[in-house]
Structures are given as C-alpha cells and as structure tokens.
Protein backbone atom coordinates (compact mmCIF):
# COMPACT_ATOMS: atom_id res chain seq x y z
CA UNK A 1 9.00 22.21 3.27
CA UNK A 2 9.29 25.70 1.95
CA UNK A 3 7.00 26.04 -1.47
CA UNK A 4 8.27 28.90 -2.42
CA UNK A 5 12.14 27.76 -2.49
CA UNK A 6 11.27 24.90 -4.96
CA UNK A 7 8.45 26.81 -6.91
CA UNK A 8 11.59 29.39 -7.86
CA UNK A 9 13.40 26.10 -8.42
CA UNK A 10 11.31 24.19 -10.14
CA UNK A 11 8.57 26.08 -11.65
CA UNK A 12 6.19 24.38 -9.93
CA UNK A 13 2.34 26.00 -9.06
CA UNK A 14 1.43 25.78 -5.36
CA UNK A 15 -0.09 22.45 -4.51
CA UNK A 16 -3.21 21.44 -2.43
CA UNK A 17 -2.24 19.65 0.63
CA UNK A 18 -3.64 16.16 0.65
CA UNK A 19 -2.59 14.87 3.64
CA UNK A 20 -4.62 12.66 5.00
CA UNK A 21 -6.41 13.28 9.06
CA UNK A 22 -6.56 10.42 10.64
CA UNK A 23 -9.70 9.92 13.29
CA UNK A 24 -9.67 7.82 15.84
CA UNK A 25 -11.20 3.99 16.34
CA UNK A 26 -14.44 3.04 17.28
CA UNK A 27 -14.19 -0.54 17.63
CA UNK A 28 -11.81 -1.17 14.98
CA UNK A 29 -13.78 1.11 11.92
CA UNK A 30 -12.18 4.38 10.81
CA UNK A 31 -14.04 7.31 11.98
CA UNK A 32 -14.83 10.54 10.02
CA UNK A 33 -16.98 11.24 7.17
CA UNK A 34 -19.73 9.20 5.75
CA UNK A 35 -21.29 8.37 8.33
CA UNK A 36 -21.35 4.88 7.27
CA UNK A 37 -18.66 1.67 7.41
CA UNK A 38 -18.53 2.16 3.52
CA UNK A 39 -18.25 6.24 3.42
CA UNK A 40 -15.83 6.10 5.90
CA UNK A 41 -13.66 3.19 4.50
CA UNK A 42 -13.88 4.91 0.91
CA UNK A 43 -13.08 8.58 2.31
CA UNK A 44 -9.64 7.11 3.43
CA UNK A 45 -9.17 4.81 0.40
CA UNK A 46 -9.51 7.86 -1.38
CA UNK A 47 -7.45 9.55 0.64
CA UNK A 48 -4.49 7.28 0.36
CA UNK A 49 -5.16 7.05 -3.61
CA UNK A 50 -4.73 11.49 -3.77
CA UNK A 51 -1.27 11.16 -1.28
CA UNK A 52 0.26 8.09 -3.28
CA UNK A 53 -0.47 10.42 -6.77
CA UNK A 54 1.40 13.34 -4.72
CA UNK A 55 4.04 10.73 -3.55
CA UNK A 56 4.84 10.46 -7.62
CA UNK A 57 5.25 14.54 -7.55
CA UNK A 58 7.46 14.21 -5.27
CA UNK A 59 9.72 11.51 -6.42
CA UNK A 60 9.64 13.75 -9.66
CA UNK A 61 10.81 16.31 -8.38
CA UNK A 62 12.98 14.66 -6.33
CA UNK A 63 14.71 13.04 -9.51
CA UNK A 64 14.87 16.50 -11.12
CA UNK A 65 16.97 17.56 -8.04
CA UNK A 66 19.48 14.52 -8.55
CA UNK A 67 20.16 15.30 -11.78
CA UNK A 68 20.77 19.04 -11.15
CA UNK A 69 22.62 17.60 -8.48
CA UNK A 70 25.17 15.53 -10.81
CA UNK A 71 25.49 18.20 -13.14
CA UNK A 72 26.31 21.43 -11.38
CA UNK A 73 29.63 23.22 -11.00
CA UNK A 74 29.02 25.64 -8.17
CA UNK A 75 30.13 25.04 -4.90
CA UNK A 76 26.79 27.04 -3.34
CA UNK A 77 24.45 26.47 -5.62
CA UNK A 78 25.00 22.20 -5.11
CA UNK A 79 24.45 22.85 -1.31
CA UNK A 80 21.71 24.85 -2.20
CA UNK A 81 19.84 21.99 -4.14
CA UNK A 82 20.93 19.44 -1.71
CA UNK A 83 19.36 21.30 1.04
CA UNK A 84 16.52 21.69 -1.16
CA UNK A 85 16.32 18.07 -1.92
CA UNK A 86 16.71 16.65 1.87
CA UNK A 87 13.66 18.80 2.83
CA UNK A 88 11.59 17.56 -0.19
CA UNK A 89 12.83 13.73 0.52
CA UNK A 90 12.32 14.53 3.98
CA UNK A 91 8.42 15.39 3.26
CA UNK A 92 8.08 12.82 1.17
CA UNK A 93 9.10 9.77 3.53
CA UNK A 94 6.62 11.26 6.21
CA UNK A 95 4.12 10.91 3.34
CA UNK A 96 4.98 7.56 3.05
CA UNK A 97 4.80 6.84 6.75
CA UNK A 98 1.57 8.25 6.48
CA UNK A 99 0.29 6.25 3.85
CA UNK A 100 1.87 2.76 5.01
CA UNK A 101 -0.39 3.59 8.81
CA UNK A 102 -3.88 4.50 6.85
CA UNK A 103 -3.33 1.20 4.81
CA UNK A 104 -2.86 -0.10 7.37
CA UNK A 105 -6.09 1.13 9.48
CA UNK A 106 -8.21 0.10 6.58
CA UNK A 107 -6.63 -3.75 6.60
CA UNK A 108 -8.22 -3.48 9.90
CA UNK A 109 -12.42 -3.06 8.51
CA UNK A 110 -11.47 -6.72 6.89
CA UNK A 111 -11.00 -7.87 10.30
CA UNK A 112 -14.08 -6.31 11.91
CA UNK A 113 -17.33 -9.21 12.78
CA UNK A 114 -20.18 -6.29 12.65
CA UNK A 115 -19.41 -5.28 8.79
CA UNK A 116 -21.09 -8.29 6.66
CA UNK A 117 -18.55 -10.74 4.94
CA UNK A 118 -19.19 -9.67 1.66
CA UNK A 119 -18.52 -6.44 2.34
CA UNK A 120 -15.21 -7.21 4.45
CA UNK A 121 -13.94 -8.92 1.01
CA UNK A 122 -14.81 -6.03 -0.90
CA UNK A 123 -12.95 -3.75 1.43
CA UNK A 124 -9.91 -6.43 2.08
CA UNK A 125 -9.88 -5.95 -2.14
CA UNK A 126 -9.79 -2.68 -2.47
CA UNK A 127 -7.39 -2.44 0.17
CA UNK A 128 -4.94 -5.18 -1.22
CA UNK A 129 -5.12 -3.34 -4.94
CA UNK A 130 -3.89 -0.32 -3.25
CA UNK A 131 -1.07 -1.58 -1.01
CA UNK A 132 0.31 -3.65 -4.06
CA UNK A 133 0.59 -0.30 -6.15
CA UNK A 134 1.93 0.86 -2.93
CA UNK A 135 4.59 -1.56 -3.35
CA UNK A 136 5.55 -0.73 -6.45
CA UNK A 137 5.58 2.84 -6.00
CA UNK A 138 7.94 2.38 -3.18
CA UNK A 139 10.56 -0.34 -5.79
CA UNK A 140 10.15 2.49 -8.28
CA UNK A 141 11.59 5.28 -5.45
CA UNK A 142 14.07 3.16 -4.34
CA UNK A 143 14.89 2.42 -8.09
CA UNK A 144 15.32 5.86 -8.78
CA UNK A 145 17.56 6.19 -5.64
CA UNK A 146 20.12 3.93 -6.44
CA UNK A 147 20.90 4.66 -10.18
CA UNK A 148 21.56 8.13 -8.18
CA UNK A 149 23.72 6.74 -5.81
CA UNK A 150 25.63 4.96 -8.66
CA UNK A 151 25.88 8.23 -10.64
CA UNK A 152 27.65 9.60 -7.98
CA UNK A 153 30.08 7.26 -7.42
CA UNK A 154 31.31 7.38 -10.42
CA UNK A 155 31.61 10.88 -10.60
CA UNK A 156 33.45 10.84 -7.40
CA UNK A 157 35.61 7.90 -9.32
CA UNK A 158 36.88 10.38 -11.83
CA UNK A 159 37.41 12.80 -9.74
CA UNK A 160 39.54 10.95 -7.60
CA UNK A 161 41.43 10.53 -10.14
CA UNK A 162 41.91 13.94 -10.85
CA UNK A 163 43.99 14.54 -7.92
CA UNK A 164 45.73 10.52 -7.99
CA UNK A 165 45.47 9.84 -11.93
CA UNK A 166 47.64 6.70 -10.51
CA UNK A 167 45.53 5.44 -7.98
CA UNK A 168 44.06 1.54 -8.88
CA UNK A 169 40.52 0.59 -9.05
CA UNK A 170 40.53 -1.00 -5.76
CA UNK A 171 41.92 2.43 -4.57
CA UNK A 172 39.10 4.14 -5.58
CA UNK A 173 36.86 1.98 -4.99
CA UNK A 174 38.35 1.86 -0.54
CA UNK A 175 38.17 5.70 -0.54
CA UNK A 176 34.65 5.34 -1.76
CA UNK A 177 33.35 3.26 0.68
CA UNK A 178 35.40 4.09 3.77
CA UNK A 179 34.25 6.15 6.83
CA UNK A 180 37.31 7.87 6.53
CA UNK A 181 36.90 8.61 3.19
CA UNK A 182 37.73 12.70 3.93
CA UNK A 183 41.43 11.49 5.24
CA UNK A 184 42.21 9.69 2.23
CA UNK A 185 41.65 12.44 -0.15
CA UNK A 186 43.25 14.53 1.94
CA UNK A 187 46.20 12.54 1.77
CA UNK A 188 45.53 12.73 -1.88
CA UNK A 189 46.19 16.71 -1.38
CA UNK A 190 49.42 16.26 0.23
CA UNK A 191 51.01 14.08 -2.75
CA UNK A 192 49.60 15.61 -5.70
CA UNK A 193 51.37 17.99 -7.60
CA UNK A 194 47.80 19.95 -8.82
CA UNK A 195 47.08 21.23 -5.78
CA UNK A 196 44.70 23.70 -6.43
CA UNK A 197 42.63 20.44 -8.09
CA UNK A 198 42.91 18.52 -5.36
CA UNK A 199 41.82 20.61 -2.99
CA UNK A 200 38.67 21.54 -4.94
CA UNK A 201 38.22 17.40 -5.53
CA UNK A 202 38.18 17.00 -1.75
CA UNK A 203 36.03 19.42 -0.94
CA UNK A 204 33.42 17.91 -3.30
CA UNK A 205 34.25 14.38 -2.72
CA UNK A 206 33.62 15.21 1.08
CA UNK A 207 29.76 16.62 0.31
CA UNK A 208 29.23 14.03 -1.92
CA UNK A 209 30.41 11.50 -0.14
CA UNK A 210 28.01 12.52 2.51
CA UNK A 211 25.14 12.16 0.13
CA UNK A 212 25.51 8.92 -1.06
CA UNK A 213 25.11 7.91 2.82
CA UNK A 214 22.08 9.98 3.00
CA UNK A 215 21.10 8.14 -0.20
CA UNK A 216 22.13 4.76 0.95
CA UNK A 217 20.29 5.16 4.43
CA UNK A 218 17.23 5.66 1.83
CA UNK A 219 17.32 3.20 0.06
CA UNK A 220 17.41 0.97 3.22
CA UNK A 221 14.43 2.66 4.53
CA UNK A 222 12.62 2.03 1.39
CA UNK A 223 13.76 -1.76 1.29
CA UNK A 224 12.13 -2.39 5.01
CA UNK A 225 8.94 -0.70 4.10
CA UNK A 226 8.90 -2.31 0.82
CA UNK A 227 9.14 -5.53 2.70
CA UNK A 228 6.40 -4.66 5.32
CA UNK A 229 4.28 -3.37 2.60
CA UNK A 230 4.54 -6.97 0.99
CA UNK A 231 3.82 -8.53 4.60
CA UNK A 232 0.07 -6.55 4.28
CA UNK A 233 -0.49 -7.41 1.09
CA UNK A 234 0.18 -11.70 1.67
CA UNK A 235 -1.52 -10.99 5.24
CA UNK A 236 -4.68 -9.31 3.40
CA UNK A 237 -4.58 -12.10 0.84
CA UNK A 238 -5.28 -14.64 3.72
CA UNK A 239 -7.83 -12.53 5.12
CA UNK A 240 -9.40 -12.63 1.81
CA UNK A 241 -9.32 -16.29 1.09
CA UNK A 242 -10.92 -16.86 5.05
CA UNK A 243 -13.62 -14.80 4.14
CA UNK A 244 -14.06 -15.98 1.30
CA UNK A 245 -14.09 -19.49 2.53
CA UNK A 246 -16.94 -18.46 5.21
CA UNK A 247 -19.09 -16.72 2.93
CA UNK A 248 -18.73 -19.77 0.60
CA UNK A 249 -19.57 -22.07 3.27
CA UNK A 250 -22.31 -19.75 4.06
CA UNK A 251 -23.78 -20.16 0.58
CA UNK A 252 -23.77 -23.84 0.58
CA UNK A 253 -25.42 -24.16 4.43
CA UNK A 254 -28.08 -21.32 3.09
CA UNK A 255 -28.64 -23.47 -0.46
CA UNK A 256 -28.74 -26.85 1.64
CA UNK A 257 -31.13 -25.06 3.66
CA UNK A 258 -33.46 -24.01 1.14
CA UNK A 259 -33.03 -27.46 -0.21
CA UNK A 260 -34.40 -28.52 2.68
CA UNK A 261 -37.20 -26.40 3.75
CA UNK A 262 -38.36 -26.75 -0.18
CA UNK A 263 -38.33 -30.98 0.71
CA UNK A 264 -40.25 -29.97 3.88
CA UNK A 265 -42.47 -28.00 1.88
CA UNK A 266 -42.97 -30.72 -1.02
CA UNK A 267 -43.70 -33.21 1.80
CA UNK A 268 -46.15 -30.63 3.59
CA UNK A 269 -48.41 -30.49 0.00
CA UNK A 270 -48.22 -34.75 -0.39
CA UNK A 271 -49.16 -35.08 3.39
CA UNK A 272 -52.20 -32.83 2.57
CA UNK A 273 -53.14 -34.52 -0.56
CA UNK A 274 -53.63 -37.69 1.89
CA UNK A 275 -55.22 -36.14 4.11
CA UNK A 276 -57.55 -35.02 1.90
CA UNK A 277 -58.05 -37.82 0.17
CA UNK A 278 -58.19 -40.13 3.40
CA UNK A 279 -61.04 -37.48 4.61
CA UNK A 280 -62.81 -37.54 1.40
CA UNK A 281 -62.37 -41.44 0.99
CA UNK A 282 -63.80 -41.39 5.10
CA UNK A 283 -67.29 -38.75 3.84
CA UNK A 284 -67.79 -41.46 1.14
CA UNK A 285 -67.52 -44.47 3.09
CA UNK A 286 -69.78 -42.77 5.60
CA UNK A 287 -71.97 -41.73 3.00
CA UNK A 288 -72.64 -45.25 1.60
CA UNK A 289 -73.07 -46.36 5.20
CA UNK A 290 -75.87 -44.39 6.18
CA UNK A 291 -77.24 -44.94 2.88
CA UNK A 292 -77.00 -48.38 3.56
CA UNK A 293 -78.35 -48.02 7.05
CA UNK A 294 -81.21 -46.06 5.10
CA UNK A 295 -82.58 -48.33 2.74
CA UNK A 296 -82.02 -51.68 4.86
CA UNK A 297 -83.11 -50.70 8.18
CA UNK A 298 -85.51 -47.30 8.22
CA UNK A 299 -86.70 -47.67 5.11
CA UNK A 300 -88.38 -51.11 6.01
C-alpha cells in the first residue's frame, strides 16, 4: 500500500508496521522471543492484539473511503479513491489472513503434552478471548460492507432512472443484479431522449456496478472466515473443558492421595503406640519376673 497516497488523502501520520513474523515450530510451540513456552505464547498474543487494533484503522479508513466514494461527482477523482480503497482493503484482508494463521498457531500450545495443564487452560483462555473479539471484529467489517453495498445500489437505482424515469422496480432491480448489467443501460442510451444523461449514468453505473461485486465478493470472504473463526473458538472451548476435566480429575486422585498417605500415616503413629506399649508392657512383665525369680529362688 502506498502511505503517502492515503496520508494526502486522509491526513493520516505514518504508522508503525505491526505485522506480525511468524517463526517456525518446534514440536508444536511458537518459536521466537522469550525464551520460554509463556514469553513466546504472550509475544504472539500480543502480537495479534497490536494487528487486530490496526485491523480497526483500517476498516476506518476504509469506511471513510466509502463514503467519499458515494458522495463524489468526478469521474477521476472516484477512480482515484476506488483505487485507493482496493489497495487499503487489499492490505487489510492479508492482515486478516495473518491474524486468523497466528490464532491459529497459538490454539496449537493448548494441544501440546510438555506445557503443564494449567498452563494449557490459561493459554487455550487467552487464546479463545481473542479469537471471539476476532469474530466480532470481522461481523463488524462485514457490517460495514454491506450497508455500503446497499448505498450503492440505491444510488445506482436513481440513477437508472435518470436515463428510464419509466422503468419498474423489478427493472431496476434485473439491471442491478445482472452480469450484463453494462448492455442494459446501454440500451437505456439508445431510447432515452437525454442523451448526454444517459451516457454519463452508464458510465457510472458500469464502475459502480463493478464495485458492488468487489464488495459482494467481500463480504463473502468475511462470512467464511467469520465462520472458521467461530469453528476455533467452539474447538478451543472443548479443548478447554478436556483440560479442565483432567486437571480436575487430577485434583481429586492428588486429594484422595493425600487422604490416603495421611490414613497411612495416622495408622503408622497407632501401630507405634502398640508397639510401644506391647514393649513396655513386655520390660515390666520381665521386670516382675526376675524380681520374682529374685526373691523366691536366689534370695533363699
């Protein structure tokens, strides 16, 4: 994308690129920075968390564009913003793309035996909170998309009418929506008395026609990763509720444990005590025997 084009545009300072590096695996954990399973999970958390923010710029500006879009008069200048616009939507899908693969490299840690349970839920968390707002950032893109998309329309709708005022809503509505959408306004040239209208209308119903497509194929786009993004999240939600369910189980097996070896223990002391006493009761008994012995024998 060329800054400068949309700083002149837009007014906008110079941005630091956040794109996020991806390393490579090392059985199944990320790799780079932190030297740790935690520093390196949390580097690309953070990661995703600075892209999504400069996803939002984007849409921004991206929703700026539209409406400069829908209001402007000059032939140039529209293809000027829709070039503009295509690069900046273009950049911002990649980011998208981007951001959908390191989500879903850190679903992976959840998945990984050497990191401790406890930790894999805190990570499968973390992870889960930031694909759902994910999620939403993508409905609230695609949102943004389609009230476009219906904008135009209806601008194309009245200006359709300019050049057949007597056309029917169906009409309008086939010349909209058909491939061949540039034929039927030019037919619309040949039998309308304003020519000089007419021709203007098609030439902007033909590059505006070609945007909603561009919009629509969007939108589409948007819907399938919206719809794999929701996968993760329900898939991550399992792997939560597994682990959780181990380190559970773990908890009760380690307290019946304990529960045990304390028994064991308790046991241990009483078997002791008896022996103790049995040993002491055994020194008296052989006590009073040799004093027996003693008295009754030696001493006579």
């Amino acid at each position: 994308m060329s800054r400068d084009r949309f700083n002149e545009l837009q007014g906008y300072s110079d941005r630091e690129d956040t794109a996020i590096e991806l390393g490579p695996l090392d059985n199944g954990q990320v790799v780079g920075g932190g030297g740790y399973p935690d520093g390196r999970f949390f580097n690309l958390l953070d990661g995703v968390v600075r892209q999504m923010s400069q996803i939002d710029e984007h849409i921004g500006l991206i929703a700026n564009l539209h409406e400069q879009a829908l209001a402007v008069t000059s032939e140039s200048k529209y293809r000027q913003i829709s070039s503009d616009r295509d690069q900046l939507v273009a950049d911002t899908n990649g980011m998208i793309a981007g951001v959908k693969q390191n989500l879903e490299i850190l679903a992976r840690t959840a998945d990984d035996p050497t990191i401790p349970k406890e930790q894999r839920v805190l990570h499968a968390t973390r992870q889960q909170t930031q694909a759902k707002k994910f999620s939403e950032q993508l409905q609230r893109y695609r949102q943004m998309e389609y009230q476009y998309s219906q904008r135009n329309r209806e601008r194309l709708e009245r200006q359709y009418r300019i050049a057949r005022p007597d056309a029917s809503d169906e009409e309008v509505a086939s010349a909209i929506d058909s491939d061949q959408a540039g034929q039927v306004f030019a037919q619309s040239v040949m039998h309308s008395s304003r020519i000089g209208d007419a021709r203007r209308v098609l030439r902007d119903v033909e590059e505006r026609q070609a945007d909603i497509k561009k919009i629509d194929k969007t939108i589409s786009e948007l819907a399938q990763m919206f719809v794999e993004v929701s996968e993760m999240v329900n898939r991550q939600q399992e792997v939560i509720d597994s682990i959780d369910t181990a380190v559970e189980e773990t908890h009760v097996h380690v307290d019946s444990g304990r529960k045990e070896v304390n028994t064991a223990i308790v046991l241990r002391i009483k078997a002791r005590k008896k022996l103790w006493i049995i040993l002491a009761i055994s020194i008296i008994i052989i006590v009073i025997i040799v004093v027996i012995i003693y008295f009754t024998v030696i001493k006579k």
